[in-house]
N, C-alpha and C. Protein backbone atom coordinates (compact mmCIF):
# COMPACT_ATOMS: atom_id res chain seq x y z
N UNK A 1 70.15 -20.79 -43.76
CA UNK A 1 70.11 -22.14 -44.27
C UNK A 1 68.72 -22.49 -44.78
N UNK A 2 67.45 -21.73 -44.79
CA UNK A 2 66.35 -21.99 -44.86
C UNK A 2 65.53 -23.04 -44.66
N UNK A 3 65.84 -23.27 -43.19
CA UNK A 3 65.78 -24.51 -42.30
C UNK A 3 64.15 -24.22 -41.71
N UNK A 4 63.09 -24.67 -41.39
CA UNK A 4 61.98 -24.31 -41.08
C UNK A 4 62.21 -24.72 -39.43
N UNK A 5 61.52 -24.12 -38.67
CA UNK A 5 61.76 -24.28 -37.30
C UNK A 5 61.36 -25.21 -36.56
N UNK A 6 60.50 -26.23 -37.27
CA UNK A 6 60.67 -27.54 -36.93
C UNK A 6 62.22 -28.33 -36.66
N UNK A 7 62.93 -28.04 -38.25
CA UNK A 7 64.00 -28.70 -38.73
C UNK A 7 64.96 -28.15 -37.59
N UNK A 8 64.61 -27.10 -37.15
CA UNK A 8 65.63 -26.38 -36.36
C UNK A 8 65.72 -27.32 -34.62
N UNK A 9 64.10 -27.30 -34.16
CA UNK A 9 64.06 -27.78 -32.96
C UNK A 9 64.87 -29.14 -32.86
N UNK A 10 64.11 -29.97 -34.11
CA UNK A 10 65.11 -31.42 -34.26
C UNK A 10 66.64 -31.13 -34.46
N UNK A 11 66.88 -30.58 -34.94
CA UNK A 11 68.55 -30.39 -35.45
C UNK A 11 69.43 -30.05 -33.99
N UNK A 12 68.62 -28.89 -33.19
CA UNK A 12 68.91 -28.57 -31.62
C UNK A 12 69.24 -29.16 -30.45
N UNK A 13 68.22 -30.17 -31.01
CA UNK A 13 67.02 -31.04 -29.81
C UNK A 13 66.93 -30.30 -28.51
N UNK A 14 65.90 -29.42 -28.87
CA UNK A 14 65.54 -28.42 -27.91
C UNK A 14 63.99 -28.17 -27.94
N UNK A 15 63.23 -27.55 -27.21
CA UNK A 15 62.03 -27.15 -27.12
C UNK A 15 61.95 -25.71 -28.03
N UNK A 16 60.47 -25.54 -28.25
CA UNK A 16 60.34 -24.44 -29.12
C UNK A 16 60.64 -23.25 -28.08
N UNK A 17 60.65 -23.56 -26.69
CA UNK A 17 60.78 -22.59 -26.23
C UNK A 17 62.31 -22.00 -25.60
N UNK A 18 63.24 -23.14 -25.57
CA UNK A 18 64.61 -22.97 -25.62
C UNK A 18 65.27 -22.30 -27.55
N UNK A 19 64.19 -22.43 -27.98
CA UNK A 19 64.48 -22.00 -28.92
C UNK A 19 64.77 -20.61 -29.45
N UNK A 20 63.36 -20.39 -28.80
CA UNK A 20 62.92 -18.71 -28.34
C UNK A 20 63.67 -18.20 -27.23
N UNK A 21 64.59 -18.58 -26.62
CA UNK A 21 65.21 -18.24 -25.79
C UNK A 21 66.67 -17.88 -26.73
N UNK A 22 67.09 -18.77 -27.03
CA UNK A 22 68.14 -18.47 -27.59
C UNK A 22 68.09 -17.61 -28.94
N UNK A 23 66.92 -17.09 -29.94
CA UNK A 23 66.55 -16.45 -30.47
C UNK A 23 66.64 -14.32 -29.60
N UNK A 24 66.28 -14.63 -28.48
CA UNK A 24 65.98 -13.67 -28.04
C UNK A 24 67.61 -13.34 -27.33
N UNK A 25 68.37 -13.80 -27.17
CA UNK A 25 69.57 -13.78 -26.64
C UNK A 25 70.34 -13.37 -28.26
N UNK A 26 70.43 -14.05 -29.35
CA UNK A 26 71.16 -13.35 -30.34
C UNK A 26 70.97 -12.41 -30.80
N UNK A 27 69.42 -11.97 -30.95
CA UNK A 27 68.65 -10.50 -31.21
C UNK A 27 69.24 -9.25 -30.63
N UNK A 28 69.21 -9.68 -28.72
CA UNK A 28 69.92 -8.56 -28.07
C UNK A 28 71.43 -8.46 -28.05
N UNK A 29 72.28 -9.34 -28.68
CA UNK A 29 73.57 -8.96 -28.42
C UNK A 29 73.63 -8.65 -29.93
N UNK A 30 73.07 -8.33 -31.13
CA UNK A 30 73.51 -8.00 -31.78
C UNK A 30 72.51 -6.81 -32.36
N UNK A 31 71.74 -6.89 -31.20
CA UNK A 31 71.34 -5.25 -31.23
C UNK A 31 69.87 -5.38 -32.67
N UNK A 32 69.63 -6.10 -33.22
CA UNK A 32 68.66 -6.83 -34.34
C UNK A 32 66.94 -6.76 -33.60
N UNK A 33 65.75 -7.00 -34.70
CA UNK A 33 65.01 -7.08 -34.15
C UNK A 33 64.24 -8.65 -34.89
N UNK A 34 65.19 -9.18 -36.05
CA UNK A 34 64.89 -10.94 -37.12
C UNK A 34 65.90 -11.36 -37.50
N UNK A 35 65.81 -12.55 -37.97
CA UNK A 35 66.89 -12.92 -38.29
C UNK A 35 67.58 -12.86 -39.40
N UNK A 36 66.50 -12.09 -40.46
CA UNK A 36 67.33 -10.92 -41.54
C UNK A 36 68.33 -9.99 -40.95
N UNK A 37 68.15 -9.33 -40.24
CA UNK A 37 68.61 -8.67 -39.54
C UNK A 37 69.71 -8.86 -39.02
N UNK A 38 69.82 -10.39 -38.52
CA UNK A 38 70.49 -10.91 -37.68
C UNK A 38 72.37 -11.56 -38.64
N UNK A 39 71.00 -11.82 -39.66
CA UNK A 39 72.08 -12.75 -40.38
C UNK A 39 72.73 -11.62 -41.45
N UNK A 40 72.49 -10.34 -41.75
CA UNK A 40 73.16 -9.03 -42.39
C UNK A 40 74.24 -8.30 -41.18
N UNK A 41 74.19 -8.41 -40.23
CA UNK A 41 74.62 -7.53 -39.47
C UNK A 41 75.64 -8.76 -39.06
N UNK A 42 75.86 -10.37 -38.81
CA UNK A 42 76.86 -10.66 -38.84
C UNK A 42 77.73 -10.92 -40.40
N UNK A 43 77.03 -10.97 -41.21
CA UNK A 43 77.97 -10.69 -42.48
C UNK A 43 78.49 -9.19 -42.94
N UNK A 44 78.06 -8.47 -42.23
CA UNK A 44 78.85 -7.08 -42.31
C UNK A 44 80.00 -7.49 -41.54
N UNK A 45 79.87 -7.96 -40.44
CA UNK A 45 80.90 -8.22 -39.12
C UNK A 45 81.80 -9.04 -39.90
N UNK A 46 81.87 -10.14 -41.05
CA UNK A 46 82.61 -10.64 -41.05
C UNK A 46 82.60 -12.19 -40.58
N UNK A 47 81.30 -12.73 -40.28
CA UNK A 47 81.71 -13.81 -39.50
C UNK A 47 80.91 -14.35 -40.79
């Protein structure tokens, strides 16, 4: 969405560090190390 991670925390309403949490939780279940990464490997998947 090319949302800057400000836009993201407000949009969340979360801390930068719940942020990074949940960053680090989609990384490892989809096996990724960015969110290039992140966001190619679920459009291969289909979602």
């Amino acid at each position: 969405m090319g949302l800057s991670e400000l836009a993201l925390l407000q949009l969340l309403h979360c801390t930068k560090q719940e942020l990074n949490k949940y960053w680090y939780e989609i990384f490892t279940k989809l096996k990724v190390e960015n969110t290039y990464l992140a966001i190619k490997k679920e459009l291969q998947m289909g979602h």
